[in-house]
C-alpha atoms as a PDB file:
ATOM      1  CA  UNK A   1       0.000   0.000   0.000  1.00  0.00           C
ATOM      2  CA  UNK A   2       1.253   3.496  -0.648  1.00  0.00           C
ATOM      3  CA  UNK A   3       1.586   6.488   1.880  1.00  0.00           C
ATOM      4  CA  UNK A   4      -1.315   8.180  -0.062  1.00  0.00           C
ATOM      5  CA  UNK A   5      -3.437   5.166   0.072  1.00  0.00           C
ATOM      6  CA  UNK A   6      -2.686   4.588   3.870  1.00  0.00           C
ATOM      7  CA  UNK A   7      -3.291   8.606   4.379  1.00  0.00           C
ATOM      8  CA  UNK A   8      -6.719   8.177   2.218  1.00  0.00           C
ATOM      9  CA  UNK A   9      -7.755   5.170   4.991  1.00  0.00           C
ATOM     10  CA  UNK A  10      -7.198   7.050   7.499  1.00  0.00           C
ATOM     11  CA  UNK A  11      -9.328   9.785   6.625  1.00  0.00           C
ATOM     12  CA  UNK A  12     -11.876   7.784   5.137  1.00  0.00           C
ATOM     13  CA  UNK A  13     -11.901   6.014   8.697  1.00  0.00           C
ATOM     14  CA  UNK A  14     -12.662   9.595  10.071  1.00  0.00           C
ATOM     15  CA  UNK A  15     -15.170  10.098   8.070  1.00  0.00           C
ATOM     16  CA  UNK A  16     -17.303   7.335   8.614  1.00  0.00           C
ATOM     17  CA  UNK A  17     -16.894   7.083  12.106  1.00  0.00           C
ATOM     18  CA  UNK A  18     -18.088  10.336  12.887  1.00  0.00           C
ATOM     19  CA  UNK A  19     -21.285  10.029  10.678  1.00  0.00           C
ATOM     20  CA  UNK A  20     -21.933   6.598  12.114  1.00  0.00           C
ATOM     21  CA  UNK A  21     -21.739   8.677  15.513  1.00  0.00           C
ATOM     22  CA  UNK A  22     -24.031  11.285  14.178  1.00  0.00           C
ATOM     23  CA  UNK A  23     -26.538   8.953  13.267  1.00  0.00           C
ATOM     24  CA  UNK A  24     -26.595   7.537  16.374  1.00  0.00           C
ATOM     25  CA  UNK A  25     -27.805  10.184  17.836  1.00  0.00           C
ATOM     26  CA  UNK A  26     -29.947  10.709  15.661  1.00  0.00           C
ATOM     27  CA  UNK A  27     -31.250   7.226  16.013  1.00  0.00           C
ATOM     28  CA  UNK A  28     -31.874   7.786  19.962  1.00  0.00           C
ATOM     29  CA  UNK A  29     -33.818  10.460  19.159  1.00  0.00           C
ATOM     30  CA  UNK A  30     -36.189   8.741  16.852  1.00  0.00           C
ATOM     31  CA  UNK A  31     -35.518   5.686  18.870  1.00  0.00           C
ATOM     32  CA  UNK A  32     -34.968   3.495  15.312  1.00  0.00           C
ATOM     33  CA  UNK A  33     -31.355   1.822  14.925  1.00  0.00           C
ATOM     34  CA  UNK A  34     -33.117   1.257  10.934  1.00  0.00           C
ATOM     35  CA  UNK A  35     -31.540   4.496  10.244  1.00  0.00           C
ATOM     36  CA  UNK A  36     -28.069   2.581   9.849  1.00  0.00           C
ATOM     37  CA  UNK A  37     -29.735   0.300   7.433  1.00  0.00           C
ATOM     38  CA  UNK A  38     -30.802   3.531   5.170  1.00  0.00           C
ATOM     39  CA  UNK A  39     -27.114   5.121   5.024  1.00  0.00           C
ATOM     40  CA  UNK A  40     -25.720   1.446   3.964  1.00  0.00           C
ATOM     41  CA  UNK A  41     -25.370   2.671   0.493  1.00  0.00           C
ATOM     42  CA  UNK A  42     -25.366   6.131   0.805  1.00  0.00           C
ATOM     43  CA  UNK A  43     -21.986   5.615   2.575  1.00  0.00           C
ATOM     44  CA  UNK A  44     -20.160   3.835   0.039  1.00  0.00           C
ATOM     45  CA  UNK A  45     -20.572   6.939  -1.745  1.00  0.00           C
ATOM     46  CA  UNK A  46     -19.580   9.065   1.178  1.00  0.00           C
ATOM     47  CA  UNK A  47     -16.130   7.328   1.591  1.00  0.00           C
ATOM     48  CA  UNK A  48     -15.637   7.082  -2.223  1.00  0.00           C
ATOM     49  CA  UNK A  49     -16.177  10.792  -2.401  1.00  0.00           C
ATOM     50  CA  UNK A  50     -13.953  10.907   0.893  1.00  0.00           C
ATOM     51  CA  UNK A  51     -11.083   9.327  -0.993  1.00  0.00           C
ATOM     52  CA  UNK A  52     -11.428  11.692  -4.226  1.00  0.00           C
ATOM     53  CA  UNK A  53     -10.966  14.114  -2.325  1.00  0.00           C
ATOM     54  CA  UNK A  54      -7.175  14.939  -2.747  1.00  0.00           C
ATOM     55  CA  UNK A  55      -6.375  12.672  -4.625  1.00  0.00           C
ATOM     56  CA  UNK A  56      -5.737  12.011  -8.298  1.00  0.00           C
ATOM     57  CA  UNK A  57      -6.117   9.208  -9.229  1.00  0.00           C
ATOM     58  CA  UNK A  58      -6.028   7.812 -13.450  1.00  0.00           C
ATOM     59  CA  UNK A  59      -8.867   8.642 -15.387  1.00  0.00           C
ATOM     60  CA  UNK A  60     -11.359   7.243 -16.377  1.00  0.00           C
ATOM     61  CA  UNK A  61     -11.383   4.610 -14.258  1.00  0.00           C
ATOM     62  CA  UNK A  62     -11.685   6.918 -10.695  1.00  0.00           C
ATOM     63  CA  UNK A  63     -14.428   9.194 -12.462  1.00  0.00           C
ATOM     64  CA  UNK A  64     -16.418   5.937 -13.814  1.00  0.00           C
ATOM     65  CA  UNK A  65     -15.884   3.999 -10.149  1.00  0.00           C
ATOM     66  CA  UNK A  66     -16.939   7.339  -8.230  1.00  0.00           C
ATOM     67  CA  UNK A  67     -20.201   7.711 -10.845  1.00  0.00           C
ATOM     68  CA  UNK A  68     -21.128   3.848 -10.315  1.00  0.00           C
ATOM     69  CA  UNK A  69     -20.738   3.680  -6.506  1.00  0.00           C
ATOM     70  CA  UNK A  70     -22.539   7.227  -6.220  1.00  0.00           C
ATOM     71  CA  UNK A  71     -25.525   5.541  -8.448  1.00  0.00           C
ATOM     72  CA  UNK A  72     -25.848   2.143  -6.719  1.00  0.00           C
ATOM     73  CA  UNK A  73     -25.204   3.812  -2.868  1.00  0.00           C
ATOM     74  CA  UNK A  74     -28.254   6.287  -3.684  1.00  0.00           C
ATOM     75  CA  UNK A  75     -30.464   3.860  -5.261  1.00  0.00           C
ATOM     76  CA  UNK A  76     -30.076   1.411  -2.299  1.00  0.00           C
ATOM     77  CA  UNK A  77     -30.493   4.331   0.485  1.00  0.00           C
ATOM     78  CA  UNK A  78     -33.591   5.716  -1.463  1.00  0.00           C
ATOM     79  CA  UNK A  79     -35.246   2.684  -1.547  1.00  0.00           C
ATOM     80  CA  UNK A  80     -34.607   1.299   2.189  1.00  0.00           C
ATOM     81  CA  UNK A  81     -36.033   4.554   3.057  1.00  0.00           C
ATOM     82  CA  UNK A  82     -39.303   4.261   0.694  1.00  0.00           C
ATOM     83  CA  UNK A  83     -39.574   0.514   2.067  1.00  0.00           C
ATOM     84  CA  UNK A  84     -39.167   1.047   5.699  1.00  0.00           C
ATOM     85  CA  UNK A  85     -41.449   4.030   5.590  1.00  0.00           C
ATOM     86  CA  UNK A  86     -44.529   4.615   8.119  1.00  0.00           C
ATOM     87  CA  UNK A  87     -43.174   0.695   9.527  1.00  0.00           C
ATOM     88  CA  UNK A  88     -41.342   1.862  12.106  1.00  0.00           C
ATOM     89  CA  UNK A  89     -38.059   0.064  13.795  1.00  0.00           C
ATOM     90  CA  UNK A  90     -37.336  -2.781  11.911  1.00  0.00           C
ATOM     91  CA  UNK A  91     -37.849  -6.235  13.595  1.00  0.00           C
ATOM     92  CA  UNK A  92     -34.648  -7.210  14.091  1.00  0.00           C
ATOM     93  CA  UNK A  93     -33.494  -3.747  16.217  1.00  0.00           C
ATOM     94  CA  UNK A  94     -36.553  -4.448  18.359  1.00  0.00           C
ATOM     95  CA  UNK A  95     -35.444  -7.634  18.986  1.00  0.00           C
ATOM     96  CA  UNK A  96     -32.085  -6.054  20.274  1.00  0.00           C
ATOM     97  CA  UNK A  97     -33.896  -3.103  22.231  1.00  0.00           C
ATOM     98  CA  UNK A  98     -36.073  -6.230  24.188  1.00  0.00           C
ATOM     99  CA  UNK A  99     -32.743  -7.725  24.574  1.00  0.00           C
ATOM    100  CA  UNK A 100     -30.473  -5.366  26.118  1.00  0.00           C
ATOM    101  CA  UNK A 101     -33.553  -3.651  27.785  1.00  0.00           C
ATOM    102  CA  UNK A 102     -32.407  -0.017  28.852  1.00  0.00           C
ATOM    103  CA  UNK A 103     -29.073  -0.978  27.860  1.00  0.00           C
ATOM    104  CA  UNK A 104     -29.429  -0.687  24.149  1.00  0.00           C
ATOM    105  CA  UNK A 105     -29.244   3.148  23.719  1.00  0.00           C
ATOM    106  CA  UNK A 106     -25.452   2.981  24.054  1.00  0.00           C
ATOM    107  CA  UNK A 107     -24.944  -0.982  23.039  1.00  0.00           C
ATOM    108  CA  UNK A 108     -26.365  -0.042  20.059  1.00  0.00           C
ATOM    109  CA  UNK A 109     -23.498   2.588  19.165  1.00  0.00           C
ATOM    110  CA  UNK A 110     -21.209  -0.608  18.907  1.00  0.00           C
ATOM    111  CA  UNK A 111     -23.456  -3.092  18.138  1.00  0.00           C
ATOM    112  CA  UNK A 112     -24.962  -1.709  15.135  1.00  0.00           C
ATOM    113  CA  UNK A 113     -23.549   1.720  14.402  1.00  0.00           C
ATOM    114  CA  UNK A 114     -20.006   1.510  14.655  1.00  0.00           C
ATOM    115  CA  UNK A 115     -20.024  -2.516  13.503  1.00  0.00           C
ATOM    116  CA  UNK A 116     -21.680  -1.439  10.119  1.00  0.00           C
ATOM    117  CA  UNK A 117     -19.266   1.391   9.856  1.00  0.00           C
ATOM    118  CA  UNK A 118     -16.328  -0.773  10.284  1.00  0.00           C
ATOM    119  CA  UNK A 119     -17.836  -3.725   7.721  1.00  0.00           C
ATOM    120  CA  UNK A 120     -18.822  -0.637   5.179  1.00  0.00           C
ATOM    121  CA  UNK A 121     -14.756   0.766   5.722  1.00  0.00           C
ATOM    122  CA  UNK A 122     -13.482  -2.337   4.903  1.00  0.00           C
ATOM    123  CA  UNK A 123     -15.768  -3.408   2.113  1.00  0.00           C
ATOM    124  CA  UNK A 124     -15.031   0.380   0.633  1.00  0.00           C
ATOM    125  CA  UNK A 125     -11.287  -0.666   0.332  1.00  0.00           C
ATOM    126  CA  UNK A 126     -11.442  -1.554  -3.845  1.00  0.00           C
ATOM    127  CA  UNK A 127     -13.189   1.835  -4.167  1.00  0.00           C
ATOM    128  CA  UNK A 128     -10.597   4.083  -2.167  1.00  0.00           C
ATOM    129  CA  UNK A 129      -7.786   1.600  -4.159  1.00  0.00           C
ATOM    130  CA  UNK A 130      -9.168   2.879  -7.622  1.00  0.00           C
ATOM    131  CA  UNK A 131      -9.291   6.693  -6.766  1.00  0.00           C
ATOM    132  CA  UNK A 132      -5.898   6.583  -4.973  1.00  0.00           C
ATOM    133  CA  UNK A 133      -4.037   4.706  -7.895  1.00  0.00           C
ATOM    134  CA  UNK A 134      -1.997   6.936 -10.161  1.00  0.00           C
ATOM    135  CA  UNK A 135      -2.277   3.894 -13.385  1.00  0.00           C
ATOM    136  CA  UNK A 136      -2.859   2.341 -15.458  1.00  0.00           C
ATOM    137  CA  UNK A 137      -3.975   5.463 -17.437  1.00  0.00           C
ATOM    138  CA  UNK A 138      -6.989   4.570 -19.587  1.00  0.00           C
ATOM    139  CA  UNK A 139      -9.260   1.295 -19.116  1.00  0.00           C
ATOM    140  CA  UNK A 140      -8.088  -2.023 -20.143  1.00  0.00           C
ATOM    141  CA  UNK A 141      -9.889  -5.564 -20.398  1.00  0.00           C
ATOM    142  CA  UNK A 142     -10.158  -6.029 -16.558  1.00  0.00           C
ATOM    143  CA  UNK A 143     -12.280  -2.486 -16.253  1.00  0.00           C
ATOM    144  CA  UNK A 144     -14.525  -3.858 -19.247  1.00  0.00           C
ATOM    145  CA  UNK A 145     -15.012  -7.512 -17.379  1.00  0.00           C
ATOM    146  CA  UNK A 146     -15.927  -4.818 -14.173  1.00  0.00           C
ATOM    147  CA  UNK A 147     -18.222  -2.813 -15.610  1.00  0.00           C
ATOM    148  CA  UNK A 148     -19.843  -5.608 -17.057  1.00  0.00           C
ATOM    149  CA  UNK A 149     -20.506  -7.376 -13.997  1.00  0.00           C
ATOM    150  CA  UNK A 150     -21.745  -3.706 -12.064  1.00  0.00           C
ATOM    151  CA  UNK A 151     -24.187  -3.201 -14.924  1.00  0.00           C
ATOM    152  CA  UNK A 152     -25.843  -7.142 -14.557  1.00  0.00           C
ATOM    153  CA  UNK A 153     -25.205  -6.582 -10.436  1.00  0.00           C
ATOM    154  CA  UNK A 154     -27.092  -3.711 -10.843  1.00  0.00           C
ATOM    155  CA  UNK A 155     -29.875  -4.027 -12.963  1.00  0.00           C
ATOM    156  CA  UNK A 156     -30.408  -7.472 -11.043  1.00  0.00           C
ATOM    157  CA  UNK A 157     -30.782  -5.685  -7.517  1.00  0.00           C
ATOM    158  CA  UNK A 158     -32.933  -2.873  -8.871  1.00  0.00           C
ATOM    159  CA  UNK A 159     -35.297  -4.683 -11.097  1.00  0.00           C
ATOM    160  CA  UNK A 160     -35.890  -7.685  -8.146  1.00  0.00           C
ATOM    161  CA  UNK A 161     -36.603  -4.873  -5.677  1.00  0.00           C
ATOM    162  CA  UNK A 162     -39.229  -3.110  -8.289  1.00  0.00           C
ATOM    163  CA  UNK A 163     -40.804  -6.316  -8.594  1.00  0.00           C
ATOM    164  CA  UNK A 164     -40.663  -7.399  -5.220  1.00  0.00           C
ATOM    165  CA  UNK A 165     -42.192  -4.180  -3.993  1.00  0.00           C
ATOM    166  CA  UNK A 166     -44.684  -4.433  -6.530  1.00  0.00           C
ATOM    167  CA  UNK A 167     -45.998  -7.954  -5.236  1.00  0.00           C
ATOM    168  CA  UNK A 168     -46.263  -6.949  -1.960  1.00  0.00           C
ATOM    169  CA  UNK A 169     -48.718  -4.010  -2.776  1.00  0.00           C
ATOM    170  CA  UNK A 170     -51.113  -6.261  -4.427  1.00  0.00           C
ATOM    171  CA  UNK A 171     -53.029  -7.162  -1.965  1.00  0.00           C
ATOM    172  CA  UNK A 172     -53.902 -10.177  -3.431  1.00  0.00           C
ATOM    173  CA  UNK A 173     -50.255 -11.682  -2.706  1.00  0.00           C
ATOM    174  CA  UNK A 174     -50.672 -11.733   1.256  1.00  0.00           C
ATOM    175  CA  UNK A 175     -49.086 -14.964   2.688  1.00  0.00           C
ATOM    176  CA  UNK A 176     -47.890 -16.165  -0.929  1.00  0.00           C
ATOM    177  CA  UNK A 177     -44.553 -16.318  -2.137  1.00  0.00           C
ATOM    178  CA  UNK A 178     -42.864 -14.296  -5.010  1.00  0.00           C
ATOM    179  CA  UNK A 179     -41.754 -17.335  -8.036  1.00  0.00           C
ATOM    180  CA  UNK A 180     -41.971 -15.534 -11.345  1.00  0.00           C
ATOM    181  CA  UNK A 181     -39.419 -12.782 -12.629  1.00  0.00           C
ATOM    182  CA  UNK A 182     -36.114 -12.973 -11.593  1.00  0.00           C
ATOM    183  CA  UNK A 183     -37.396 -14.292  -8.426  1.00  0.00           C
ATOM    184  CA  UNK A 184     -38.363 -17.856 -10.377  1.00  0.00           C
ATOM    185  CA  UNK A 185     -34.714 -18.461 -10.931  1.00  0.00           C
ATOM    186  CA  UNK A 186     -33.149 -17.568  -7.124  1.00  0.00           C
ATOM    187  CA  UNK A 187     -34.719 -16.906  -4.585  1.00  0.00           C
ATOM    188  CA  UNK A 188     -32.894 -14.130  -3.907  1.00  0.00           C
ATOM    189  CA  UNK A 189     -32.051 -11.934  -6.968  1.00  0.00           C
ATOM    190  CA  UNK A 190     -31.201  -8.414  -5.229  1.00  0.00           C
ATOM    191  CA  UNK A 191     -28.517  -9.917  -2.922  1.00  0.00           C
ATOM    192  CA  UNK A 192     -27.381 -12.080  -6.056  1.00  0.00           C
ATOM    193  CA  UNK A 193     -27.073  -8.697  -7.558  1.00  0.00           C
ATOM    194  CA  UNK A 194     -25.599  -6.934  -4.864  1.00  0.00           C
ATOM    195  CA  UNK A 195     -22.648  -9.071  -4.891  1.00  0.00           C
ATOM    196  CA  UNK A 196     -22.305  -8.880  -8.380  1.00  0.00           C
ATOM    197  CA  UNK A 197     -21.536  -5.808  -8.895  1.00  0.00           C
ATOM    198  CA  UNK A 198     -18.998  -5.631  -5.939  1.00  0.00           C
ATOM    199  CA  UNK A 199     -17.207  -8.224  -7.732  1.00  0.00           C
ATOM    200  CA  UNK A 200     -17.384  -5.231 -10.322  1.00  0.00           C
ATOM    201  CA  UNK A 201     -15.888  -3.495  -8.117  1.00  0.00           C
ATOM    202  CA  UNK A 202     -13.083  -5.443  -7.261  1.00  0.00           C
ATOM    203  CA  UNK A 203     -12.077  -6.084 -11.479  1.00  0.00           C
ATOM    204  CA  UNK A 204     -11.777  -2.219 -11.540  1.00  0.00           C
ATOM    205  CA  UNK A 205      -9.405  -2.185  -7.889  1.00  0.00           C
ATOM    206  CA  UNK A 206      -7.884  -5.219  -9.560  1.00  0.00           C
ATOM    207  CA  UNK A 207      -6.447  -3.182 -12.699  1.00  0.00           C
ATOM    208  CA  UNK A 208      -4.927  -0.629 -10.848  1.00  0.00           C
ATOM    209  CA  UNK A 209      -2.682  -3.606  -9.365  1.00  0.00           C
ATOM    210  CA  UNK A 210      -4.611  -3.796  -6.236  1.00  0.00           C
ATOM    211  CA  UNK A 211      -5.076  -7.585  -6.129  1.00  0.00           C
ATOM    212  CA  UNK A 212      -5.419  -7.354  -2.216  1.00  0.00           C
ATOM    213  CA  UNK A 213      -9.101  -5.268  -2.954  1.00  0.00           C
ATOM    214  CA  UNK A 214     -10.981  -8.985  -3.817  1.00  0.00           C
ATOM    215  CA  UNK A 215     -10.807  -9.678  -0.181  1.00  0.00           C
ATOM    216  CA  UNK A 216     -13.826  -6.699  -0.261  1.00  0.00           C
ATOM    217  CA  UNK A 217     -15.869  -8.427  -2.260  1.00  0.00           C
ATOM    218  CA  UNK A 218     -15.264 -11.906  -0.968  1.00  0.00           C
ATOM    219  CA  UNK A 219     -16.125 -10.606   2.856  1.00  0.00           C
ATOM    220  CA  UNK A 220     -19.805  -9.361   0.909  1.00  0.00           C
ATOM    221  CA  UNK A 221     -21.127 -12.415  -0.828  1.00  0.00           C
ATOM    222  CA  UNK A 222     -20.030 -14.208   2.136  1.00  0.00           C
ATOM    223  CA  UNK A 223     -22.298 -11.609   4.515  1.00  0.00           C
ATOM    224  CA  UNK A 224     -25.012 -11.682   1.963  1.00  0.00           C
ATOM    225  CA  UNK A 225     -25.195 -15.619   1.747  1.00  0.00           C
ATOM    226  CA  UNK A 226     -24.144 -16.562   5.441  1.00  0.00           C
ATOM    227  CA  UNK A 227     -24.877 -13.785   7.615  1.00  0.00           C
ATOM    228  CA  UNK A 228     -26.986 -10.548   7.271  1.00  0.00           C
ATOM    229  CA  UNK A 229     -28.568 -12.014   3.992  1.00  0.00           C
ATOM    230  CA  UNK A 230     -30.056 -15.356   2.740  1.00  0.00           C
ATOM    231  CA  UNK A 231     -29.237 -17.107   5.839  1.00  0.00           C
ATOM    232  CA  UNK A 232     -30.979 -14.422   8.257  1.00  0.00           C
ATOM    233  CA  UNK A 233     -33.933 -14.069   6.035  1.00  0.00           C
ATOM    234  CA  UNK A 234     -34.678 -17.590   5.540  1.00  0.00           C
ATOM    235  CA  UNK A 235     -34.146 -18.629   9.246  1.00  0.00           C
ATOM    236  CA  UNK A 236     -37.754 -18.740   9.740  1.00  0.00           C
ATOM    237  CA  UNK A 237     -39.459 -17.504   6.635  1.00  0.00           C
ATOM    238  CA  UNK A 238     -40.902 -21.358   6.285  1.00  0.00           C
ATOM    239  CA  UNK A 239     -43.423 -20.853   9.221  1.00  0.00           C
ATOM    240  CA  UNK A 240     -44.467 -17.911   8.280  1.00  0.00           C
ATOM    241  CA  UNK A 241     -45.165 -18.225   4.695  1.00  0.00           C
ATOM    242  CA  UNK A 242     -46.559 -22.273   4.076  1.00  0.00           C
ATOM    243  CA  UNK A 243     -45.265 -22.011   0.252  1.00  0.00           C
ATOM    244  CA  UNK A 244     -42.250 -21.506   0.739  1.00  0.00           C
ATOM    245  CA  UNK A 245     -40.852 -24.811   1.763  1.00  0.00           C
ATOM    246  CA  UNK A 246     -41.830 -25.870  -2.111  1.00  0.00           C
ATOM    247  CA  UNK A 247     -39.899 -22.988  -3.673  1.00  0.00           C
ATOM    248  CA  UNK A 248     -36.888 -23.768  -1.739  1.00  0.00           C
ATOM    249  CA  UNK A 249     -37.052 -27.069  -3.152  1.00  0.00           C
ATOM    250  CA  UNK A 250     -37.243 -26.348  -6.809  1.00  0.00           C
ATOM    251  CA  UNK A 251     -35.377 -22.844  -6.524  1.00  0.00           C
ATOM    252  CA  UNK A 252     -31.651 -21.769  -6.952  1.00  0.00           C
ATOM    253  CA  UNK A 253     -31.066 -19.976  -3.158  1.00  0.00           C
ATOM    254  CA  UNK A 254     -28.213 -17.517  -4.897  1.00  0.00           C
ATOM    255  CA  UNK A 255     -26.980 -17.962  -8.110  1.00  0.00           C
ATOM    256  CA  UNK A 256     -29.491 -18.074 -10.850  1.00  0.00           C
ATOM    257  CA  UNK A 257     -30.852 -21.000 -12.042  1.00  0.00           C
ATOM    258  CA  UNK A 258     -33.162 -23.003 -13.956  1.00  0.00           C
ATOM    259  CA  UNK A 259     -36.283 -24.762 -11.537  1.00  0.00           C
ATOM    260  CA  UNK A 260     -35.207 -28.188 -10.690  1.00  0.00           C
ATOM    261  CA  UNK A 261     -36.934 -30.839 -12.580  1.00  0.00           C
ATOM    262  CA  UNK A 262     -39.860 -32.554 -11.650  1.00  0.00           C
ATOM    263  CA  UNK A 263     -41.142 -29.583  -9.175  1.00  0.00           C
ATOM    264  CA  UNK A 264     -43.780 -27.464  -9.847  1.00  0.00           C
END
């Protein structure tokens, strides 16, 4: 790593620990920790424009990876917001407040404030790579092959959310489950997405020399298929929604696929 690269950490760091300590407050004054899950994206941004900042890095690969992170990190914030509108806390935070009792207002600040900060510094790493790095000057095969995979990462995220929202605002959908669209071929096409394009991400990191960056989005697909993702939302989805258990068993659960044979 270069001394301009470690400098651009550090502030980056900075920066995202103090708005993670903002919101925080903000958070105990509305007395919903979902506000972290609405600056997810939004702060990829934040530290990408962080890391700009000062720095020069070749063109136009740090102008095309500021554009595409500032596109995806909006999108994502916007809609969380629109979705968790009028519901209140999401379930899992009041699961954690009824946990930790009158505890939570300050567990929370490491718990979920400062923990997302840390995972959304470290995931940011290909991005601050790309605006730091002085070459290759112009884009070569490796920025096509990431491009390539943002554009399908993101038009696989936005257009599963779009049609996920709209099934859930027909009211005659209640208790069903979503199999046609992308949704017939995973069953979960925004997080398939999602990772996607941060293997995007790490192609562009990747020709500036910064082999190192993959680690960034290796750590997401594994959060999005073990931890905060598939594995969380599935833990008990079956016993709430009856149809489900059948479109597990003829559907892909990441990477898209055609419905096993023999099930409906």
């Amino acid at each position: 790593m270069t001394p301009d690269l470690v400098a651009t950490m550090e502030r980056s760091a900075a920066a995202v620990a103090v708005a993670m300590g903002l919101l925080w407050l903000v958070s105990l004054r509305l007395r919903d920790a979902s506000i972290a899950d609405v600056f997810w994206g939004s702060g990829f941004a934040m530290v990408a424009w962080v890391a700009a900042a000062g720095n020069s890095g070749a063109e136009p690969r740090r102008s095309l990876a500021l554009a595409l992170v500032t596109v995806w990190g909006l999108r994502l914030s916007l809609h969380v917001a629109s979705r968790n509108l009028g519901h209140g806390e999401d379930a899992r935070y009041q699961a954690m407040r009824r946990g930790h009792g009158e505890r939570f207002w300050w567990v929370s600040l490491f718990t979920v404030f400062l923990l997302q900060g840390l995972l959304l510094w470290a995931i940011s790493l290909p991005l601050q790579a790309v605006e730091v790095a002085s070459g290759p000057p112009g884009l070569g095969w490796l920025d096509g092959i990431g491009i390539s995979l943002w554009v399908l990462g993101f038009l696989f995220e936005a257009v599963a959310d779009l049609q996920l929202r709209r099934f859930k605002a027909d009211p005659a959908s209640r208790g069903k489950v979503l199999d046609t669209g992308l949704w017939r071929y995973t069953r979960h096409p925004n997080y398939f997405g999602d990772a996607l394009l941060w293997w995007g991400f790490g192609a562009l990191a990747l020709a500036t020399g910064a082999w190192w960056a993959l680690a960034s989005p290796a750590v997401m697909t594994f959060l999005l298929v073990r931890v905060s993702g598939v594995a969380l939302l599935e833990k008990d989805i079956g016993e709430r929604r009856p149809g489900y258990r059948a479109y597990v068993a003829r559907t892909s659960a990441f990477v898209p696929w055609l419905r096993r044979e023999g099930k409906p």
